[in-house]
N, C-alpha and C. Protein backbone atom coordinates (compact mmCIF):
# COMPACT_ATOMS: atom_id res chain seq x y z
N UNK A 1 56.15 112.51 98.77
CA UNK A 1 56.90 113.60 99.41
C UNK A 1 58.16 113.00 100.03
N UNK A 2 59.43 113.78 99.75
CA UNK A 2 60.23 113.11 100.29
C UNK A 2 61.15 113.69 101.85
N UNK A 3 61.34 112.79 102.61
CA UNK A 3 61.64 113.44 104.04
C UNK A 3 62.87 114.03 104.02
N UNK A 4 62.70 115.00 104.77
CA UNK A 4 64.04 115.92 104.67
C UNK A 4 65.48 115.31 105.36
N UNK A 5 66.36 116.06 105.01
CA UNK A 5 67.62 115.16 105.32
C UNK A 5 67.97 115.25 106.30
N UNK A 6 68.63 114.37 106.93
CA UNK A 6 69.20 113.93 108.43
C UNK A 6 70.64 115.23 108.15
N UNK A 7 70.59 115.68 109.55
CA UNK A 7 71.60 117.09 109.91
C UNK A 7 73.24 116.52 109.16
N UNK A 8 73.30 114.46 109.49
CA UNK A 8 74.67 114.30 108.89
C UNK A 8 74.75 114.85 107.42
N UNK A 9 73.80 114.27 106.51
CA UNK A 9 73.69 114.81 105.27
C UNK A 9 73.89 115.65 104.76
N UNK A 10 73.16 117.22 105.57
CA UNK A 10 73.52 118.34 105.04
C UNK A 10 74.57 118.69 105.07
N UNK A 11 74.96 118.31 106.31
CA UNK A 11 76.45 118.74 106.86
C UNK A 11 77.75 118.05 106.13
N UNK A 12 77.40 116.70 105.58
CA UNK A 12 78.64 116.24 104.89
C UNK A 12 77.61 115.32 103.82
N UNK A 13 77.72 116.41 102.42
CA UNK A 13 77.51 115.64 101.27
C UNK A 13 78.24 114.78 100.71
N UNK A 14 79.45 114.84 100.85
CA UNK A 14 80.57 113.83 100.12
C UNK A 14 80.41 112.39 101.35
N UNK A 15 80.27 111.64 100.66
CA UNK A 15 80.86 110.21 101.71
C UNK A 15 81.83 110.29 102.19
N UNK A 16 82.29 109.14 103.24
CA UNK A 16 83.89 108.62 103.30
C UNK A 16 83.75 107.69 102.27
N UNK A 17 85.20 107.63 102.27
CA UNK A 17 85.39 106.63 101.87
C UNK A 17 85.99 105.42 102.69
N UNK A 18 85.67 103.96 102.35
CA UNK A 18 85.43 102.96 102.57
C UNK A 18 86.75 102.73 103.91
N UNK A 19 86.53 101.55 105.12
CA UNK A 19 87.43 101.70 106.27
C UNK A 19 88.70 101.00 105.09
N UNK A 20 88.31 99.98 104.51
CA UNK A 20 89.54 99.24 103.30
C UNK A 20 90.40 100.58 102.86
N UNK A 21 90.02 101.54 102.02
CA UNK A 21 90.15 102.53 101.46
C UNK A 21 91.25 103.04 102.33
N UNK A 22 90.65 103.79 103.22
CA UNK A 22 91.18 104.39 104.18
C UNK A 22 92.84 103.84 104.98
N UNK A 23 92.71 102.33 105.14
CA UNK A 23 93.52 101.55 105.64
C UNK A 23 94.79 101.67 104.80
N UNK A 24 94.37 101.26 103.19
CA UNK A 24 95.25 101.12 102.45
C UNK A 24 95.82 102.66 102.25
N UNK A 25 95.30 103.49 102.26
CA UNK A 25 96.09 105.29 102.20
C UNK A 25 97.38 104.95 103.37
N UNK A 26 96.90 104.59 104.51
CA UNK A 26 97.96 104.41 105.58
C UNK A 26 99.04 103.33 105.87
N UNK A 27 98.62 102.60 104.95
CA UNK A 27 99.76 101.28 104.86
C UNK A 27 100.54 102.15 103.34
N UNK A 28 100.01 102.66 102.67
CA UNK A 28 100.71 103.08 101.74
C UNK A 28 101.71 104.67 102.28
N UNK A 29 101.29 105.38 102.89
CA UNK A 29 102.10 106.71 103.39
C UNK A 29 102.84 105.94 104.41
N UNK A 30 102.69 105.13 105.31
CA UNK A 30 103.72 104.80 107.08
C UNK A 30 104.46 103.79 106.19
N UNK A 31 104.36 103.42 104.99
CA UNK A 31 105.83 102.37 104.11
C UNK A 31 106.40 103.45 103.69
N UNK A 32 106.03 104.28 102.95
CA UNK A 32 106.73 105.53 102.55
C UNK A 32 107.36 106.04 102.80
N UNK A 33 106.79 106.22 104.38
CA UNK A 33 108.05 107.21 105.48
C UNK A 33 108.96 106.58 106.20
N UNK A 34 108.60 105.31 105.68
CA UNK A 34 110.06 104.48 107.13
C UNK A 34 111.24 104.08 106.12
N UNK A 35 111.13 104.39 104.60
CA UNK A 35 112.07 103.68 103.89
C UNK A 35 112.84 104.84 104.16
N UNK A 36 114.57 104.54 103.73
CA UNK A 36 115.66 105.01 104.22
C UNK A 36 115.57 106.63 102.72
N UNK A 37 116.20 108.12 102.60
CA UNK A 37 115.93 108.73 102.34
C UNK A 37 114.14 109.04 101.79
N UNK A 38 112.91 108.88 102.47
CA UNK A 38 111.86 109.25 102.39
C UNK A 38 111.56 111.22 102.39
N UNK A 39 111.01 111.85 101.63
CA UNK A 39 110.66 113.36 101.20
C UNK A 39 110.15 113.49 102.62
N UNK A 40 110.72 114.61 103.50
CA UNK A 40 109.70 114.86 104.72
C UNK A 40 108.49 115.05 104.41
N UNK A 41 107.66 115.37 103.02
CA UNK A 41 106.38 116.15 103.10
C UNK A 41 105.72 114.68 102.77
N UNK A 42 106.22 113.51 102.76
CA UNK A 42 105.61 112.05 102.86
C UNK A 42 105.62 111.82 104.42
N UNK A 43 107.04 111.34 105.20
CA UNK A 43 106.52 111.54 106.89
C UNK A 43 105.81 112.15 107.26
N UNK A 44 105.77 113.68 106.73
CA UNK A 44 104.76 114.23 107.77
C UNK A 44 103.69 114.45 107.47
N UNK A 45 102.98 113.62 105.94
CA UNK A 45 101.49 113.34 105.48
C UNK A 45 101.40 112.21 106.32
N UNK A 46 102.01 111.38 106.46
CA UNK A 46 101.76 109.91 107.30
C UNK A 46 101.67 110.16 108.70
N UNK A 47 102.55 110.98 109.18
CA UNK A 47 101.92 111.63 110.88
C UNK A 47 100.67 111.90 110.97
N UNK A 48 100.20 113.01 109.75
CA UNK A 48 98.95 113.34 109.79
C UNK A 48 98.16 112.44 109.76
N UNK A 49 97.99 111.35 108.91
CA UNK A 49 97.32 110.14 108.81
C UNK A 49 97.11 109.40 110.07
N UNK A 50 98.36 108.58 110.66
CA UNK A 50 98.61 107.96 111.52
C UNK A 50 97.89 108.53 112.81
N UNK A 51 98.23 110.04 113.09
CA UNK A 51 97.37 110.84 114.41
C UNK A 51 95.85 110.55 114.08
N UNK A 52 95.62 110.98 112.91
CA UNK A 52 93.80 111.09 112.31
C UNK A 52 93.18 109.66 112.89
N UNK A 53 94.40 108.90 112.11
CA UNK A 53 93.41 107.04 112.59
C UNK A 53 93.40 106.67 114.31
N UNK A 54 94.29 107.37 114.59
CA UNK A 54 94.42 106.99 116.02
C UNK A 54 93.55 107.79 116.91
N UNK A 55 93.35 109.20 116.95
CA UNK A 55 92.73 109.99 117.43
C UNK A 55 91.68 110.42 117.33
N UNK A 56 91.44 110.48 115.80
CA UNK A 56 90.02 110.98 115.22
C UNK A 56 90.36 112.73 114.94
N UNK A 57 91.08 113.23 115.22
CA UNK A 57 91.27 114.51 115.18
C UNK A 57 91.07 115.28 113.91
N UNK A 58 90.63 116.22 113.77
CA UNK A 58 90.73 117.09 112.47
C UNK A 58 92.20 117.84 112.00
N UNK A 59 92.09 118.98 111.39
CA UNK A 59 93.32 119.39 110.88
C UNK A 59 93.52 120.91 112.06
N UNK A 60 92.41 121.25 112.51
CA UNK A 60 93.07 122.06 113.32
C UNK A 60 93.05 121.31 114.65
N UNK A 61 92.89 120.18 114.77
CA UNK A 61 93.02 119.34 116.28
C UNK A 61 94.70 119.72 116.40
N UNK A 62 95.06 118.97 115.46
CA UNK A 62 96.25 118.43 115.08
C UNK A 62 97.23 119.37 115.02
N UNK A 63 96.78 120.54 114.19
CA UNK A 63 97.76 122.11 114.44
C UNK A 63 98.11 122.46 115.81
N UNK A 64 97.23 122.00 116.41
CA UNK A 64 97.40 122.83 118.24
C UNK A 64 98.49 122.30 118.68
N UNK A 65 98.71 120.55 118.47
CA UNK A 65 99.12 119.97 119.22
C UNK A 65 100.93 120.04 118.72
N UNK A 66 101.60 119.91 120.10
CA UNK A 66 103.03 120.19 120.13
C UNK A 66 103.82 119.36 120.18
N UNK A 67 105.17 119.40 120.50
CA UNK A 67 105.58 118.04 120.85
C UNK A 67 105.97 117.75 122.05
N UNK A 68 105.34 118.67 122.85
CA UNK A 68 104.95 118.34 124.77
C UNK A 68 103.86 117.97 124.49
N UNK A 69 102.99 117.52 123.80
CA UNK A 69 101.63 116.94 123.55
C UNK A 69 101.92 115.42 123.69
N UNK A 70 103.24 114.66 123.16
CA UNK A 70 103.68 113.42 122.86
C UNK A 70 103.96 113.26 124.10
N UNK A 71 103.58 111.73 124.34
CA UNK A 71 104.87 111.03 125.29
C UNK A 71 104.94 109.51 124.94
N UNK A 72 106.05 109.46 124.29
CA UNK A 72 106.69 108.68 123.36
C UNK A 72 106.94 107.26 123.94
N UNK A 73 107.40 107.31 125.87
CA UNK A 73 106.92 106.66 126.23
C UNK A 73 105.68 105.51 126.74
N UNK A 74 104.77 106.03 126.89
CA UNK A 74 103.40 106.16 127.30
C UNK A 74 102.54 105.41 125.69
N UNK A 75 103.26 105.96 124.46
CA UNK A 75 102.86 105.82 123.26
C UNK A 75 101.59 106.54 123.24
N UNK A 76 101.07 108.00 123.66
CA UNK A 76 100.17 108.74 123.63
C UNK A 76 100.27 109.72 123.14
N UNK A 77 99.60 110.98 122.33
CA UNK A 77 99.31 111.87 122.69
C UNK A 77 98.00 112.79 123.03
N UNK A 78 98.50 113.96 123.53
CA UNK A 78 96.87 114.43 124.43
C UNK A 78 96.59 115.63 123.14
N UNK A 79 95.52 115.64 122.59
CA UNK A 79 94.42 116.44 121.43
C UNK A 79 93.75 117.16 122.23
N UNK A 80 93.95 118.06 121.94
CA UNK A 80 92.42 119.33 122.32
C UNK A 80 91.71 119.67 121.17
N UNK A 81 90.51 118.45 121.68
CA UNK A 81 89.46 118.39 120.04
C UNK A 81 88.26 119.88 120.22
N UNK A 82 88.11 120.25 118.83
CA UNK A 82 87.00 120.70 119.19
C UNK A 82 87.10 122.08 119.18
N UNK A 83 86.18 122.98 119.21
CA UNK A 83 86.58 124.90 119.14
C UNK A 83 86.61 124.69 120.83
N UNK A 84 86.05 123.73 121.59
CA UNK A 84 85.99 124.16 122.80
C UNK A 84 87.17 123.34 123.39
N UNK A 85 87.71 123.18 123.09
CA UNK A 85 89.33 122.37 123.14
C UNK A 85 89.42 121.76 124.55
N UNK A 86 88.42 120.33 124.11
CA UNK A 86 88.57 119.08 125.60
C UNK A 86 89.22 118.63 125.29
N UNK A 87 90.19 118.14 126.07
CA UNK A 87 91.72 117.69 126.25
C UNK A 87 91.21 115.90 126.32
N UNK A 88 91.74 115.10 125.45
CA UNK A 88 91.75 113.92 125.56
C UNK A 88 92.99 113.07 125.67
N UNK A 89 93.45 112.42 125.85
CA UNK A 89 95.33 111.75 125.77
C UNK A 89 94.55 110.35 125.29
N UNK A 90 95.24 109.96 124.18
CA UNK A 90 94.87 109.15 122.86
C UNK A 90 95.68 108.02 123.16
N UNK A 91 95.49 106.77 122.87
CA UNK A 91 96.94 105.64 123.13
C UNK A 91 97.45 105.48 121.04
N UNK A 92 98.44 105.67 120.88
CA UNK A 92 98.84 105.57 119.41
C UNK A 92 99.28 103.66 119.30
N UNK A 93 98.90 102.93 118.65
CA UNK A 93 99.42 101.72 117.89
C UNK A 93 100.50 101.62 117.43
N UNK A 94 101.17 100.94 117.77
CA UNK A 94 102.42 100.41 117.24
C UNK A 94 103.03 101.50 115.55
N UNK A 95 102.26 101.42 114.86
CA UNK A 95 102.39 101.58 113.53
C UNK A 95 102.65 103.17 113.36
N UNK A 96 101.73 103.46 113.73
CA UNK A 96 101.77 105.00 114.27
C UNK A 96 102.88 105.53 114.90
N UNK A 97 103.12 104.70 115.96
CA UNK A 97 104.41 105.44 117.04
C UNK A 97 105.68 105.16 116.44
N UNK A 98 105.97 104.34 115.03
CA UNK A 98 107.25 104.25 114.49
C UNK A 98 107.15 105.48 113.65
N UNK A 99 105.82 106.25 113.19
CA UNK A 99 106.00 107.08 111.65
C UNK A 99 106.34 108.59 112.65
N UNK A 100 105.62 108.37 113.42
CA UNK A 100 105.34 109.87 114.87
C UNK A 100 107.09 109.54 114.95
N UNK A 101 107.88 108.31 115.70
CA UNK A 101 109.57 108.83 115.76
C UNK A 101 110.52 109.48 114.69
N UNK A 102 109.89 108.58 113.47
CA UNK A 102 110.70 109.07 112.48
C UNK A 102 110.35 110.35 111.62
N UNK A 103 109.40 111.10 111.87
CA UNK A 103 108.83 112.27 111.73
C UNK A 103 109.71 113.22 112.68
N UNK A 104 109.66 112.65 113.87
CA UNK A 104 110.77 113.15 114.97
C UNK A 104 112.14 113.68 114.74
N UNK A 105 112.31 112.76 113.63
CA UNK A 105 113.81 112.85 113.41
C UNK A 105 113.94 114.15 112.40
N UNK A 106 112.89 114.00 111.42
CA UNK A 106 112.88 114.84 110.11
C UNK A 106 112.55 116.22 110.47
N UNK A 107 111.97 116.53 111.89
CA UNK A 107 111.76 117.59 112.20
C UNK A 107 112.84 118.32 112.95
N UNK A 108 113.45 117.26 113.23
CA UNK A 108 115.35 117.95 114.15
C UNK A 108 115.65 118.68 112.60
N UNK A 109 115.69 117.74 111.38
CA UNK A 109 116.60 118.38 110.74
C UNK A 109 115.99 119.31 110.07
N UNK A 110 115.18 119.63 110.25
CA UNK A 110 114.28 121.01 109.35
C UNK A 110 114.53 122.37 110.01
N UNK A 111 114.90 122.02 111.34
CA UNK A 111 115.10 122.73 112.25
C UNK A 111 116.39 123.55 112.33
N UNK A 112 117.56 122.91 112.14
CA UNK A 112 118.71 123.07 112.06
C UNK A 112 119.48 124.47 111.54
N UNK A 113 118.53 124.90 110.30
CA UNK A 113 118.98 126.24 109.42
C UNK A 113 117.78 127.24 110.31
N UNK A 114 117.46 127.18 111.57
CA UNK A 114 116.92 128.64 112.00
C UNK A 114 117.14 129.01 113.01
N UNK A 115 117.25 129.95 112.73
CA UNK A 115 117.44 131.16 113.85
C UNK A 115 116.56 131.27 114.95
N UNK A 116 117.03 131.48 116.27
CA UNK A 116 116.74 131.72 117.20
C UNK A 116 115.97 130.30 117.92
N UNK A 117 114.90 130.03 118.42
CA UNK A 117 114.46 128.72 119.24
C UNK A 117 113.46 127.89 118.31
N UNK A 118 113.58 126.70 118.59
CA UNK A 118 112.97 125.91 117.60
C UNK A 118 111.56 125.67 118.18
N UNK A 119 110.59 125.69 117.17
CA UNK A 119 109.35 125.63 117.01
C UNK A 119 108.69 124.62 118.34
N UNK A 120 107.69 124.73 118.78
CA UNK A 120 107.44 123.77 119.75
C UNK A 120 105.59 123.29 118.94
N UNK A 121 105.23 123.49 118.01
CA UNK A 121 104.54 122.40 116.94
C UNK A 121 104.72 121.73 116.38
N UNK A 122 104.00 120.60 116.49
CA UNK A 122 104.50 118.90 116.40
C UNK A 122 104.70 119.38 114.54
N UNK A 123 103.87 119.72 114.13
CA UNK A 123 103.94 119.81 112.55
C UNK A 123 104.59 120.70 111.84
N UNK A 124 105.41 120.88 111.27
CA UNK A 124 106.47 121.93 110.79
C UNK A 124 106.03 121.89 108.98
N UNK A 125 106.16 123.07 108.20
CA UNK A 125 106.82 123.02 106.63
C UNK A 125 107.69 122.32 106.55
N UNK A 126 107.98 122.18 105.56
CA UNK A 126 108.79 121.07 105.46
C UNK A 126 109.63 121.64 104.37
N UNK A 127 109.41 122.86 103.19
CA UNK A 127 110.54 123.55 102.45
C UNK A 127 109.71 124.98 102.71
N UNK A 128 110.56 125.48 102.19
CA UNK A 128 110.12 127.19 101.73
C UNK A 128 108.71 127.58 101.00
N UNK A 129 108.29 128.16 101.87
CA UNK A 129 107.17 128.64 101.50
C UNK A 129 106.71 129.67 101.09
N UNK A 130 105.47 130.64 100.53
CA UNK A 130 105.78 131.81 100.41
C UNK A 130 103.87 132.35 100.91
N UNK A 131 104.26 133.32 102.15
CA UNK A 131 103.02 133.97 102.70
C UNK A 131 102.99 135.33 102.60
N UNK A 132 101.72 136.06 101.87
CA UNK A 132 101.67 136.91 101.32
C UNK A 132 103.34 137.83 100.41
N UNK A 133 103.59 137.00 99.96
CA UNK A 133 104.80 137.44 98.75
C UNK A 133 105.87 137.29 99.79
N UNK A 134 105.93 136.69 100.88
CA UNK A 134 107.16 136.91 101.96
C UNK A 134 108.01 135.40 101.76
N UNK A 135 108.70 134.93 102.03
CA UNK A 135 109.32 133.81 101.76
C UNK A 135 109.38 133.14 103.17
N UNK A 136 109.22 132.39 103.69
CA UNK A 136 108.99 132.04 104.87
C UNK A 136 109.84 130.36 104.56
N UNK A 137 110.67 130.15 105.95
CA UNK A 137 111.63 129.09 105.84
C UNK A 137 111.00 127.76 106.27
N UNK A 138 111.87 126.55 105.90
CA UNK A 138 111.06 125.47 106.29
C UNK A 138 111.20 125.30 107.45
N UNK A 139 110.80 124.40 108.41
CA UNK A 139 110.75 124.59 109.92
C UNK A 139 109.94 125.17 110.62
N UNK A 140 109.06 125.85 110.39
CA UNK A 140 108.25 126.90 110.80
C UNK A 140 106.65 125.87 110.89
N UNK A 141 105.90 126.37 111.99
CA UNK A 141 104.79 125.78 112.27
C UNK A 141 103.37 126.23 111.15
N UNK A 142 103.53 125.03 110.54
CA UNK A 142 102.60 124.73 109.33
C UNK A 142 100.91 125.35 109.30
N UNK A 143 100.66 125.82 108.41
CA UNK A 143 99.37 126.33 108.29
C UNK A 143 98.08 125.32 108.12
N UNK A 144 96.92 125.33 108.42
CA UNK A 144 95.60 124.58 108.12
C UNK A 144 95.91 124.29 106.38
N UNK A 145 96.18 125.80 105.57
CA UNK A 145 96.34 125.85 104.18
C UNK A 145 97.12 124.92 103.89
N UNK A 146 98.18 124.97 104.28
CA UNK A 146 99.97 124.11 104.14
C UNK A 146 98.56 122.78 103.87
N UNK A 147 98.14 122.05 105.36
CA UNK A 147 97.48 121.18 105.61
C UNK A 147 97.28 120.21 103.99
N UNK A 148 96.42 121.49 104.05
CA UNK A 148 95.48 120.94 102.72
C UNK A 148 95.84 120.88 101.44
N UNK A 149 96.94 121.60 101.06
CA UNK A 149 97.88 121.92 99.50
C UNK A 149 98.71 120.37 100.16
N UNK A 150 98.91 119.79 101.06
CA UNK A 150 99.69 119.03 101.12
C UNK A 150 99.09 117.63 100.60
N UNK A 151 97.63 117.46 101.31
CA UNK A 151 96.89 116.36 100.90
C UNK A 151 96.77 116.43 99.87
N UNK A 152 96.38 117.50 99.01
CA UNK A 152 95.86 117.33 98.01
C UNK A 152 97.18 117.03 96.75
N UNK A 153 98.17 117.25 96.76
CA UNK A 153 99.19 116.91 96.02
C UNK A 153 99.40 114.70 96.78
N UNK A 154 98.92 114.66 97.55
CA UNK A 154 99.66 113.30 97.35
C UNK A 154 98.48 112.59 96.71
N UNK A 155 96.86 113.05 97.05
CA UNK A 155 95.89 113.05 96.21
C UNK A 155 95.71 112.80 94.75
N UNK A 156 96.70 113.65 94.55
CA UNK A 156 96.85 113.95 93.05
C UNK A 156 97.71 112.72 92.08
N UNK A 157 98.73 112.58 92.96
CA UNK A 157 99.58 111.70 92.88
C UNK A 157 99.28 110.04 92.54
N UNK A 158 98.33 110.45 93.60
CA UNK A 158 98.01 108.57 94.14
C UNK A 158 96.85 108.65 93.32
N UNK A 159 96.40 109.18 92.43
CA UNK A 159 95.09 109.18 91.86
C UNK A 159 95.88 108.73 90.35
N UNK A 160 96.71 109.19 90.02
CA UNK A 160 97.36 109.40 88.77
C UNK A 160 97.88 108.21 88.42
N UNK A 161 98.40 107.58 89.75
CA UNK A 161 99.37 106.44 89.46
C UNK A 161 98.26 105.22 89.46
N UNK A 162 97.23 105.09 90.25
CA UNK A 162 96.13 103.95 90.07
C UNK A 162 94.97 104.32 89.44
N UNK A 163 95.09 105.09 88.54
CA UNK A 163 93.75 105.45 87.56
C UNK A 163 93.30 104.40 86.95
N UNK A 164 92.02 104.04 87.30
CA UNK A 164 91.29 103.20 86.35
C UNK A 164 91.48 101.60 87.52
N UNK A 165 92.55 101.80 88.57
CA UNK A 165 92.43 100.49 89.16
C UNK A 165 91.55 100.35 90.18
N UNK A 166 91.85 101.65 90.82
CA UNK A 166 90.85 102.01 92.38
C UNK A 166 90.47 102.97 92.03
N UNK A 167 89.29 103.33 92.88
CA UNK A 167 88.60 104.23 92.88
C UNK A 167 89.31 105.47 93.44
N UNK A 168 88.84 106.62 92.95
CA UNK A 168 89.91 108.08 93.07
C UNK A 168 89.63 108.22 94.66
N UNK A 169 90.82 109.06 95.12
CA UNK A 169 91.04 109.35 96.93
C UNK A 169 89.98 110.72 96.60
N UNK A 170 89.06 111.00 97.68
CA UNK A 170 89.07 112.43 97.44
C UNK A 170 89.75 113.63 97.85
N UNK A 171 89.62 114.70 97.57
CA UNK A 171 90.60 115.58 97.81
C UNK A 171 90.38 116.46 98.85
N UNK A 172 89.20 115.82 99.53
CA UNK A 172 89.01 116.36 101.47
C UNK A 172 89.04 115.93 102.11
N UNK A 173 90.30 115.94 103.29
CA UNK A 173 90.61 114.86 104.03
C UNK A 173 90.06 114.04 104.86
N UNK A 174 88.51 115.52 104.96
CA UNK A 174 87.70 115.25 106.07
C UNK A 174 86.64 114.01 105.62
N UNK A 175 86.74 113.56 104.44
CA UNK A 175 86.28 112.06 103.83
C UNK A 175 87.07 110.90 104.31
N UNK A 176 88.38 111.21 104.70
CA UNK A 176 89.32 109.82 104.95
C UNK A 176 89.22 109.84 106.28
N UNK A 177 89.03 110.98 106.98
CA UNK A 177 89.23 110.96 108.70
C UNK A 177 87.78 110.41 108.89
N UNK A 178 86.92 110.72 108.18
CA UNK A 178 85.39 110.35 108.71
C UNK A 178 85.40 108.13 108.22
N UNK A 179 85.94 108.14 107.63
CA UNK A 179 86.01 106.40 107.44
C UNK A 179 86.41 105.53 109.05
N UNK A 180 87.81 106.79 109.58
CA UNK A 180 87.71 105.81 111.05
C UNK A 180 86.45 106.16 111.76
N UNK A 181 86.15 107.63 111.52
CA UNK A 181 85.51 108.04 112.94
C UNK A 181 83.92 107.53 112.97
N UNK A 182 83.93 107.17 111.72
CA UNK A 182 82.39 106.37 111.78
C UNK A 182 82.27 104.65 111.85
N UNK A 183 83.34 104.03 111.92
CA UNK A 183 83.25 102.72 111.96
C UNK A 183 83.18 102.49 113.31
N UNK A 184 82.41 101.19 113.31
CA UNK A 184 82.34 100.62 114.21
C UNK A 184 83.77 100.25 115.56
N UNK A 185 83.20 100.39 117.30
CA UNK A 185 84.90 99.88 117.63
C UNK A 185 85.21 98.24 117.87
N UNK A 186 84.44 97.47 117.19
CA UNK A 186 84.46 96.08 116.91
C UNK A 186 85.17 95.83 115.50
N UNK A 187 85.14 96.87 114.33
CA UNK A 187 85.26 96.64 113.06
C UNK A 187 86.99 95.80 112.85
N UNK A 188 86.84 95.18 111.99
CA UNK A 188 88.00 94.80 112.14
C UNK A 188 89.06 95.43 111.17
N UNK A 189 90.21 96.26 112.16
CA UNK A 189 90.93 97.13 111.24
C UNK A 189 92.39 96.36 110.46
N UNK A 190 92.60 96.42 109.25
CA UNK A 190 93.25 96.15 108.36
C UNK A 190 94.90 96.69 108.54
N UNK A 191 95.69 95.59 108.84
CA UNK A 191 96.91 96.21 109.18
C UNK A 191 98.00 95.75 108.23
């Protein structure tokens, strides 16, 4: 007879993948975004990254948070994890707090073509979008959906270009965020 499954199991059939794995996604997106003309929708996959490894946060952690959430000084920002949204203030790593400035920058200029006051969510579109047949401009505070059409295109990408060398990324993020959030805080992280 075999014993029934532990609540993690049911709850997350897919693995993470590996802390190596994981490491190398983020040394590969925070090179991406610091080279000189980089695609904003690469910075601001590597924000996402960079916040995830640092914080542990999910994708709607991360939606909440603004850019009065940052203090750039301090090299922090504060997450309200959770449906019951406990407020934590995170310390960001070096590596992180260069992709978070220069994300900074890409979000002034996204900003620039709109009307009326600029967005106060850290995460913006990044081109034109289109919600229910409406055309919606870039600059505008990004959807969970956006989120995930976003991963999954660099997914796609990075799967295409190392086929057959590494093993495929999967295409839920919540596999790459679960690689930090389950390692050990002794493990030794790969920089």
């Amino acid at each position: 007879m075999s014993s029934p499954d532990t609540p993690a199991q049911t709850r997350y059939p897919r693995p993470p993948v590996t802390l190596g794995e994981a490491e190398a996604v983020w040394r590969d997106l925070a090179s991406a975004a610091t080279v000189e003309g980089a695609k904003p929708e690469s910075v601001r996959l590597a924000v996402i990254v960079g916040l995830t490894r640092c914080t542990d946060a999910r994708y709607s952690d991360l939606l909440r948070c603004t850019v009065d959430s940052l203090d750039l000084e301090r090299g922090s920002l504060v997450v309200h994890h959770g449906k019951h949204r406990s407020e934590h203030e995170h310390l960001l790593d070096d590596s992180a707090l260069v992709v978070v400035r220069r994300w900074l920058v890409v979000r002034e200029q996204l900003c620039v073509d709109l009307e009326g006051s600029v967005p106060r969510a850290l995460l913006l579109t990044v081109h034109h979008t289109h919600d229910n047949g409406v055309t919606v401009a870039a600059g505008l505070p990004i959807t969970r959906q956006g989120l995930v059409l976003s991963w999954r295109r660099y997914v796609q990408r990075t799967n295409a270009r190392y086929a057959g060398v590494r093993p495929p990324l999967p295409t839920r993020f919540e596999q790459l965020r679960r690689a930090w959030s389950t390692a050990p805080d002794d493990a030794p992280t790969i920089v």
